[in-house]
C-alpha atoms as a PDB file:
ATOM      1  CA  UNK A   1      90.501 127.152 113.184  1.00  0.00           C
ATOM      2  CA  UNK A   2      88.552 123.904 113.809  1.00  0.00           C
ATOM      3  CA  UNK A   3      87.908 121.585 110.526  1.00  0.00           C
ATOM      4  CA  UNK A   4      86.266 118.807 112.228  1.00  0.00           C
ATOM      5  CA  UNK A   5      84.645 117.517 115.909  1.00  0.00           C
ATOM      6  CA  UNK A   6      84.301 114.280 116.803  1.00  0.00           C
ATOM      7  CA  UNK A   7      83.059 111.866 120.183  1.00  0.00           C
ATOM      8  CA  UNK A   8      84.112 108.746 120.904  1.00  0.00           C
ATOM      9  CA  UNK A   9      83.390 107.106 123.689  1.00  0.00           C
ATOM     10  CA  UNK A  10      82.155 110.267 125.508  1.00  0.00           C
ATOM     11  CA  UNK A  11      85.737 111.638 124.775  1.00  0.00           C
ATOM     12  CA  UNK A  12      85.641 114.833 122.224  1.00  0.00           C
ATOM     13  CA  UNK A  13      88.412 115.231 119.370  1.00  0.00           C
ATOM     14  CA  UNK A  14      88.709 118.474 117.699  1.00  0.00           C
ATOM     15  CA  UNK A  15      90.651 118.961 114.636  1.00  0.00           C
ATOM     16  CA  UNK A  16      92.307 121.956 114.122  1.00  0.00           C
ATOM     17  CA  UNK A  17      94.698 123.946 111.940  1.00  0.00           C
ATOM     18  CA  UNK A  18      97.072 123.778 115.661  1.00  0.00           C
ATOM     19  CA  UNK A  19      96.783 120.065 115.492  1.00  0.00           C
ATOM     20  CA  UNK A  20      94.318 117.303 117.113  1.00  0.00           C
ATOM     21  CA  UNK A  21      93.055 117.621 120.520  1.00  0.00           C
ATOM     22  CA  UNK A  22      90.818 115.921 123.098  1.00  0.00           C
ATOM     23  CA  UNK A  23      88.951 116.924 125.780  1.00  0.00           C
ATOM     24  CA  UNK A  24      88.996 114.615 128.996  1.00  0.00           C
ATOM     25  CA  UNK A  25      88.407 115.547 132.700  1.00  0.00           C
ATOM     26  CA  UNK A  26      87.029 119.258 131.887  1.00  0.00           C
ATOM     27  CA  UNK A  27      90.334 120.333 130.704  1.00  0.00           C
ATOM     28  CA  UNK A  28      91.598 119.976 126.928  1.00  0.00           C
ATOM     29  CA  UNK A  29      94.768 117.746 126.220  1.00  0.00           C
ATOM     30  CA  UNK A  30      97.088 117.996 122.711  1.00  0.00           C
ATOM     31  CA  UNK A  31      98.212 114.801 121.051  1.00  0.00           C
ATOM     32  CA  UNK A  32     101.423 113.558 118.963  1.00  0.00           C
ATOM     33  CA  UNK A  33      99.830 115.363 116.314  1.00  0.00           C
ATOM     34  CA  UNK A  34     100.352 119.146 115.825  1.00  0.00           C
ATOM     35  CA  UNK A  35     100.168 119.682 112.177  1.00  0.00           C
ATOM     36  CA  UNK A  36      97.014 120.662 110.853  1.00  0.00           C
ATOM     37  CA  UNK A  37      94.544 117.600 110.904  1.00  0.00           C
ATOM     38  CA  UNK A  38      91.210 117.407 109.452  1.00  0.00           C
ATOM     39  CA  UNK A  39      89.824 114.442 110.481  1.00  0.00           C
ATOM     40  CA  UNK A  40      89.789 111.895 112.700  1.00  0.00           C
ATOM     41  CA  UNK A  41      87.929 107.952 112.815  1.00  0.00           C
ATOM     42  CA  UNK A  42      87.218 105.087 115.093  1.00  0.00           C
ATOM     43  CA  UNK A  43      86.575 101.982 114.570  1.00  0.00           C
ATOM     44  CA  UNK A  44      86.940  99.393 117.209  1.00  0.00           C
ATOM     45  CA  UNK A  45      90.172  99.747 118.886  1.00  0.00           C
ATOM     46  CA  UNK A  46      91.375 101.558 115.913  1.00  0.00           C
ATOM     47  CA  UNK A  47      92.271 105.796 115.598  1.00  0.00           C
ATOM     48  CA  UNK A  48      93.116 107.594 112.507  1.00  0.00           C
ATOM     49  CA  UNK A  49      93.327 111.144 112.163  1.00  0.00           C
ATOM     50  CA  UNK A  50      93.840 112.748 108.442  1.00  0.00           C
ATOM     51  CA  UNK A  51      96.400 115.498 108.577  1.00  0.00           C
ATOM     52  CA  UNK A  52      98.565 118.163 106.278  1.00  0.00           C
ATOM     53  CA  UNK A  53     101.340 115.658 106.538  1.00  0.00           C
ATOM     54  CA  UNK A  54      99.635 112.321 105.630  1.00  0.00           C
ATOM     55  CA  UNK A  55      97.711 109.532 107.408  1.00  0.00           C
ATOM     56  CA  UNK A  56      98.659 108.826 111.228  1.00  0.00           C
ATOM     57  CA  UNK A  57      97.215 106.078 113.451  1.00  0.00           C
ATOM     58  CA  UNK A  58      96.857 105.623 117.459  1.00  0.00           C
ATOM     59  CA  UNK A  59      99.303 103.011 118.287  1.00  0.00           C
ATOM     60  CA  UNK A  60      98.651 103.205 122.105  1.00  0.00           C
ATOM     61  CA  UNK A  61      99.109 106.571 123.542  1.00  0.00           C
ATOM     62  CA  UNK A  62     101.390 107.932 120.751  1.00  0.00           C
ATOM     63  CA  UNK A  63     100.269 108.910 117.423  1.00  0.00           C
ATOM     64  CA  UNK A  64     102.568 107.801 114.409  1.00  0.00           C
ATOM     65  CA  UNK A  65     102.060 108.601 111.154  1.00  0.00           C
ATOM     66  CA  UNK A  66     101.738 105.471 108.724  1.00  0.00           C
ATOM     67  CA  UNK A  67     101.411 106.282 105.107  1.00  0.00           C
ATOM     68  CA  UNK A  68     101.861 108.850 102.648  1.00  0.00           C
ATOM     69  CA  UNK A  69     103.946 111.346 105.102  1.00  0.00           C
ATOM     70  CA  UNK A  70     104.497 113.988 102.399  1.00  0.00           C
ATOM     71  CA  UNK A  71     100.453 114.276 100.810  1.00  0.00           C
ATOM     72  CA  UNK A  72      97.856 116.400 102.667  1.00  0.00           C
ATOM     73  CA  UNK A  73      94.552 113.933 103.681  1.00  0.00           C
ATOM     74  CA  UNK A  74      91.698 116.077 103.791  1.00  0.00           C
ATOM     75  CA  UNK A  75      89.096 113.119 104.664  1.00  0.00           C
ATOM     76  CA  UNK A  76      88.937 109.112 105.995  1.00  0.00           C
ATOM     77  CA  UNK A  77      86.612 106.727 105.531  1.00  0.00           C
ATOM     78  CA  UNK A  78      86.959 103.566 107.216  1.00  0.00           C
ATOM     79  CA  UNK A  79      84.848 100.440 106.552  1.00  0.00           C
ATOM     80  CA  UNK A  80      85.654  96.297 107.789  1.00  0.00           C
ATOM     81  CA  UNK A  81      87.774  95.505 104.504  1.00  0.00           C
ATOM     82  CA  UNK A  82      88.701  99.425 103.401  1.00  0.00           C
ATOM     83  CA  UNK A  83      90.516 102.293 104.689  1.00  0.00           C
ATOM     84  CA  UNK A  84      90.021 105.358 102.354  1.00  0.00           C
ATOM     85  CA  UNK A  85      92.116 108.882 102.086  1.00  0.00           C
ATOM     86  CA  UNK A  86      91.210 111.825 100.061  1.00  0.00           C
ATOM     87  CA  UNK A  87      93.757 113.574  98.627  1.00  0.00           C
ATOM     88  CA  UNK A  88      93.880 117.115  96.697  1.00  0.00           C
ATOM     89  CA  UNK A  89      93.826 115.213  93.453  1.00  0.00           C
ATOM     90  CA  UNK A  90      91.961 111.616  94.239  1.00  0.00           C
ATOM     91  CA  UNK A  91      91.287 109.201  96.044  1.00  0.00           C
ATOM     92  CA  UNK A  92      93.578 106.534  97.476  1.00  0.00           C
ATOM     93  CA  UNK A  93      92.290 103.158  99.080  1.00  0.00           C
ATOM     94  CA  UNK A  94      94.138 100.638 101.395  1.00  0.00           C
ATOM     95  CA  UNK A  95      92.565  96.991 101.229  1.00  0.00           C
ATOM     96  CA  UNK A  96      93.129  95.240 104.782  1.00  0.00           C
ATOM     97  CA  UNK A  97      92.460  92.164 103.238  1.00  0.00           C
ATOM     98  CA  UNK A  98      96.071  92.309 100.781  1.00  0.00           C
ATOM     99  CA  UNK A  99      97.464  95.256 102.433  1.00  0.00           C
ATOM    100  CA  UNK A 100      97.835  97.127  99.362  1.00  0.00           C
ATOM    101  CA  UNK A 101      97.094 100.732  98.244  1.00  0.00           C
ATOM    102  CA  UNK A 102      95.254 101.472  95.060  1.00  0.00           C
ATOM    103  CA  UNK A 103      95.338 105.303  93.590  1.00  0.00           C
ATOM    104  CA  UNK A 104      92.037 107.217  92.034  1.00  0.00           C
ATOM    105  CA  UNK A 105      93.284 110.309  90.163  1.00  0.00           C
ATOM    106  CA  UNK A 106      90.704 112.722  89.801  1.00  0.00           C
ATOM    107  CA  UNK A 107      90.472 116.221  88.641  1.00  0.00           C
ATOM    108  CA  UNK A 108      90.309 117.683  92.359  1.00  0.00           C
ATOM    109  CA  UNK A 109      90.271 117.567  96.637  1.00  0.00           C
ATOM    110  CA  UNK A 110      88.141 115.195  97.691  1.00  0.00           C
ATOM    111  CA  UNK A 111      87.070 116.546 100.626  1.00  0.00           C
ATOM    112  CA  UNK A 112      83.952 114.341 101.984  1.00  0.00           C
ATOM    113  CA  UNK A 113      83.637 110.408 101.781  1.00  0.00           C
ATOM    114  CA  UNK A 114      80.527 108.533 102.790  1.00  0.00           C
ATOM    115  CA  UNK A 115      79.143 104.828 102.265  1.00  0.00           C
ATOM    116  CA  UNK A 116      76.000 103.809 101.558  1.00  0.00           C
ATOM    117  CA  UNK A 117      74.214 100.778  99.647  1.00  0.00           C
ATOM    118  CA  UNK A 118      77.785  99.462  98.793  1.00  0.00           C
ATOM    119  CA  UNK A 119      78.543 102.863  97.050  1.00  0.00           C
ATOM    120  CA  UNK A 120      81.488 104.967  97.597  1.00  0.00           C
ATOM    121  CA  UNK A 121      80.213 109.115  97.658  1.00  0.00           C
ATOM    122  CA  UNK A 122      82.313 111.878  98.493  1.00  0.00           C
ATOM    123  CA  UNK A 123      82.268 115.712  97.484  1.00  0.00           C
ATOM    124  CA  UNK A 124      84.994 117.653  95.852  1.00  0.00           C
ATOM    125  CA  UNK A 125      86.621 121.275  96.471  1.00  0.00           C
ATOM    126  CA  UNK A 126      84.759 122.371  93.496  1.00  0.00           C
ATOM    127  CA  UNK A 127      81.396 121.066  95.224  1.00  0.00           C
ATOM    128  CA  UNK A 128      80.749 117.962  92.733  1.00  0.00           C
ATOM    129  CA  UNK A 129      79.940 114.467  93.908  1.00  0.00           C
ATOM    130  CA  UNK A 130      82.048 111.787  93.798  1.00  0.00           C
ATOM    131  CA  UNK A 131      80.490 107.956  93.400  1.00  0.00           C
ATOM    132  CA  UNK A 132      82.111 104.387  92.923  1.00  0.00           C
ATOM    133  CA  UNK A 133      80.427 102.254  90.204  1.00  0.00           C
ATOM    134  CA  UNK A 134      81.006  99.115  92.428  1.00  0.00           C
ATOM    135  CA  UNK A 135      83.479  98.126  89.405  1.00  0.00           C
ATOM    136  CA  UNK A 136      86.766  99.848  90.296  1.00  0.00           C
ATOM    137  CA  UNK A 137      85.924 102.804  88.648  1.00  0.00           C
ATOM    138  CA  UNK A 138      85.380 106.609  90.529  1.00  0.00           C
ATOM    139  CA  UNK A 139      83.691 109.520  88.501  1.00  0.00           C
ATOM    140  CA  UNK A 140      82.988 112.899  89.530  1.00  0.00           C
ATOM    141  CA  UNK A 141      79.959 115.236  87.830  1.00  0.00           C
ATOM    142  CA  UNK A 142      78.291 118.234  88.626  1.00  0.00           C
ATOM    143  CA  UNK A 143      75.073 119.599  88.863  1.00  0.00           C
ATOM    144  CA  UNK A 144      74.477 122.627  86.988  1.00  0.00           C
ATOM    145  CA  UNK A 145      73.803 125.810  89.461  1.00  0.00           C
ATOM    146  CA  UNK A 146      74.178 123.608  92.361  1.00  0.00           C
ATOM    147  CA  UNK A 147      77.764 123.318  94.946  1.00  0.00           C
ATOM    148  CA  UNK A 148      77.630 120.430  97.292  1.00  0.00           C
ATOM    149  CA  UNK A 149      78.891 121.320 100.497  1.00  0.00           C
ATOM    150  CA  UNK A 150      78.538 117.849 102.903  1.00  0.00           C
ATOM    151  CA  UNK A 151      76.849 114.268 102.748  1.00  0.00           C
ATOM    152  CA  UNK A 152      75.144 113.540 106.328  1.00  0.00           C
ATOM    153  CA  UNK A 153      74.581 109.370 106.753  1.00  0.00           C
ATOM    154  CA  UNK A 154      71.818 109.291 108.853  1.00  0.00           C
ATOM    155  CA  UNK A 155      69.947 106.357 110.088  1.00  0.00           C
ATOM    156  CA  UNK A 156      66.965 106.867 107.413  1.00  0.00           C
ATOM    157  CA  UNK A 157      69.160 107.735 104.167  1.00  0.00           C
ATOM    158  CA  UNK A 158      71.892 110.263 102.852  1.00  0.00           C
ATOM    159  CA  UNK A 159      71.641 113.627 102.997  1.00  0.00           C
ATOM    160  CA  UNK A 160      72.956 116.443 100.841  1.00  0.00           C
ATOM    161  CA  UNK A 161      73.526 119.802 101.625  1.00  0.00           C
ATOM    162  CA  UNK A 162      74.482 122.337  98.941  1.00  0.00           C
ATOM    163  CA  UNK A 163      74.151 125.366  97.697  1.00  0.00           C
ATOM    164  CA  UNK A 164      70.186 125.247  97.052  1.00  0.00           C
ATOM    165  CA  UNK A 165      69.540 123.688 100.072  1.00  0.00           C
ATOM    166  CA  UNK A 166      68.780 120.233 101.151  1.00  0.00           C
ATOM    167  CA  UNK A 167      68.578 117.058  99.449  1.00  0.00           C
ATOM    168  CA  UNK A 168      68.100 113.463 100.012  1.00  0.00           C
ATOM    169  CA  UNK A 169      70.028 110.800  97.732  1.00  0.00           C
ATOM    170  CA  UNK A 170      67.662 108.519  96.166  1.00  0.00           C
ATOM    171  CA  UNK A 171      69.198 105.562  93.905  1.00  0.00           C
ATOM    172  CA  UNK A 172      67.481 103.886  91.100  1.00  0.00           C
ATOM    173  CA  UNK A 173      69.054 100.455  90.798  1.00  0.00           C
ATOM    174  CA  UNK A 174      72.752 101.964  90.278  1.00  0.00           C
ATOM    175  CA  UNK A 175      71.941 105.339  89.869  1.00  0.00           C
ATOM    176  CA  UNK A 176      71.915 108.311  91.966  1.00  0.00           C
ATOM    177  CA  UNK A 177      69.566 111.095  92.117  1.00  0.00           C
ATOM    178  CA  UNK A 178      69.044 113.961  94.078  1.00  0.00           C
ATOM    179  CA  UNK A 179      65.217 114.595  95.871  1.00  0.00           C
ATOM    180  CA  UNK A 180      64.748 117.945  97.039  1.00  0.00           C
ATOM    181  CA  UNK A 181      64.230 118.493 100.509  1.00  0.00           C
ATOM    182  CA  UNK A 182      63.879 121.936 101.555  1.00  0.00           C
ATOM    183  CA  UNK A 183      65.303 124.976  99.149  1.00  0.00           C
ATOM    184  CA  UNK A 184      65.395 128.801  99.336  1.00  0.00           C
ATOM    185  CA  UNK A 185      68.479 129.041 101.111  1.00  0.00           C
ATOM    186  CA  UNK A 186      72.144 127.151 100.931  1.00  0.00           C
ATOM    187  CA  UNK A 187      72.432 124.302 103.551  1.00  0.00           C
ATOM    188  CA  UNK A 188      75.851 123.769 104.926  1.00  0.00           C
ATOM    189  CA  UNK A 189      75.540 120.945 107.555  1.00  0.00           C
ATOM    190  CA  UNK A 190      73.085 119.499 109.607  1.00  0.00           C
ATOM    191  CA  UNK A 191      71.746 117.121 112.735  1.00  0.00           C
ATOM    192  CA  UNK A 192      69.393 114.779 113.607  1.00  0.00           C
ATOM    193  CA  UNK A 193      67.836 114.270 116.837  1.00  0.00           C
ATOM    194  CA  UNK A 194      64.800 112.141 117.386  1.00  0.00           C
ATOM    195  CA  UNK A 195      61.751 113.197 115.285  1.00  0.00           C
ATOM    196  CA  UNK A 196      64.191 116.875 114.349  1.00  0.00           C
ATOM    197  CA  UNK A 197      66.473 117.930 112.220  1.00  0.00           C
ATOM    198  CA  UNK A 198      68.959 121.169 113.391  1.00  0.00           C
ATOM    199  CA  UNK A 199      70.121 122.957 109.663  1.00  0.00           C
ATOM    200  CA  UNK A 200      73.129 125.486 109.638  1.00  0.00           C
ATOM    201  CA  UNK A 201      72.683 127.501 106.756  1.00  0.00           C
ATOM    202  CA  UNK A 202      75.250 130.121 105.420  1.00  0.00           C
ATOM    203  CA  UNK A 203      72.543 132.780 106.032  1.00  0.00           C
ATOM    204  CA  UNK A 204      69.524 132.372 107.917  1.00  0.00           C
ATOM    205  CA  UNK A 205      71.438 131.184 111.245  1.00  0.00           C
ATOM    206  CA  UNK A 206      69.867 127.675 112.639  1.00  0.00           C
ATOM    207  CA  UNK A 207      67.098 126.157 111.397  1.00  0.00           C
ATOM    208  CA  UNK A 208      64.653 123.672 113.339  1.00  0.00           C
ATOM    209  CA  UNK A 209      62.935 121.121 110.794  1.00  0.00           C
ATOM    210  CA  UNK A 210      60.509 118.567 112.261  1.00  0.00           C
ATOM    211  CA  UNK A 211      60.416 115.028 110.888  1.00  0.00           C
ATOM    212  CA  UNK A 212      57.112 113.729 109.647  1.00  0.00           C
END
């Protein structure tokens, strides 16, 4: 099963429930790593890869893990001062800066981080979103008859697909609202390429939206 695909440098990393692999040279290669991993970063000369069996890092051409070897990672964010795990019940954060870890208990998987304006968003298991108040406080709420299924960063705003379709996040000084978008059917993931946008819904196949 693959969880997640990412390119880096015109070199694509799968994540799988087999483990992480690349493909280089028309053929695919298998790392260190062959636990199930579900995500993987990059940010400068930096790899991390999120895995069953806690956080591991590319330290050359071996993978080691680094930090919390017995906790499943689900998702990674990292930013210039922040690397940030989620974790079936929270969120944990490691400041570069101190090189310290703090721990955000919450009431489920955090599945999905994102940054954007200086906020902290993610999505739960349980399809709620997840925001930091810029104050060292994380909350997670709902909205009613709605599941949130991924946030998409894009280069013109945050995108949210769910259960009723798409949305686009909107913020009113520090607080976040949800603009529909397009609705009728559930919107699990989608792409943006020049002036289009490719949706994968759960049940009307791909969808082509143009950009006005």
């Amino acid at each position: 099963m693959v969880n997640r695909m990412q390119m880096f440098e015109g070199t694509l990393y799968v994540c799988t429930n087999m483990g992480l692999f690349y493909h280089d040279s028309n053929r695919w290669h298998p790392t260190d790593i062959r636990i199930p991993c579900y995500q993987v970063k990059k940010q400068g000369d930096f790899v991390a890869a999120a895995t069953e069996y806690g956080l591991w890092c590319k330290n050359g051409n071996r993978w080691e893990c680094v930090a919390y070897p017995n906790t499943i990672v689900y998702e990674l964010l990292l930013t210039p001062q922040y690397y940030i795990l989620g974790f079936p019940d929270g969120i944990s954060l490691y400041d570069r800066l101190t090189g310290s870890w703090a721990e955000f208990p919450l009431q489920s998987a955090v599945t999905v981080l994102e940054a954007y304006r200086g906020f902290l968003l993610g999505v739960t298991l349980e399809g709620k979103l997840v925001q930091g108040n810029k104050k060292g406080e994380i909350h997670e709420f709902g909205f009613e008859g709605l599941s949130i299924y991924s946030l998409k960063l894009t280069e013109t705003g945050v995108f949210v697909c769910s259960s009723r379709g798409l949305y686009r996040l909107e913020t009113i000084g520090s607080t976040l609202f949800l603009r529909s978008m397009l609705t009728g059917y559930p919107v699990s993931d989608l792409h943006c390429s020049g002036d289009c946008m490719y949706l994968a819904t759960l049940f009307q196949g791909l969808k082509k939206v143009e950009l006005l």
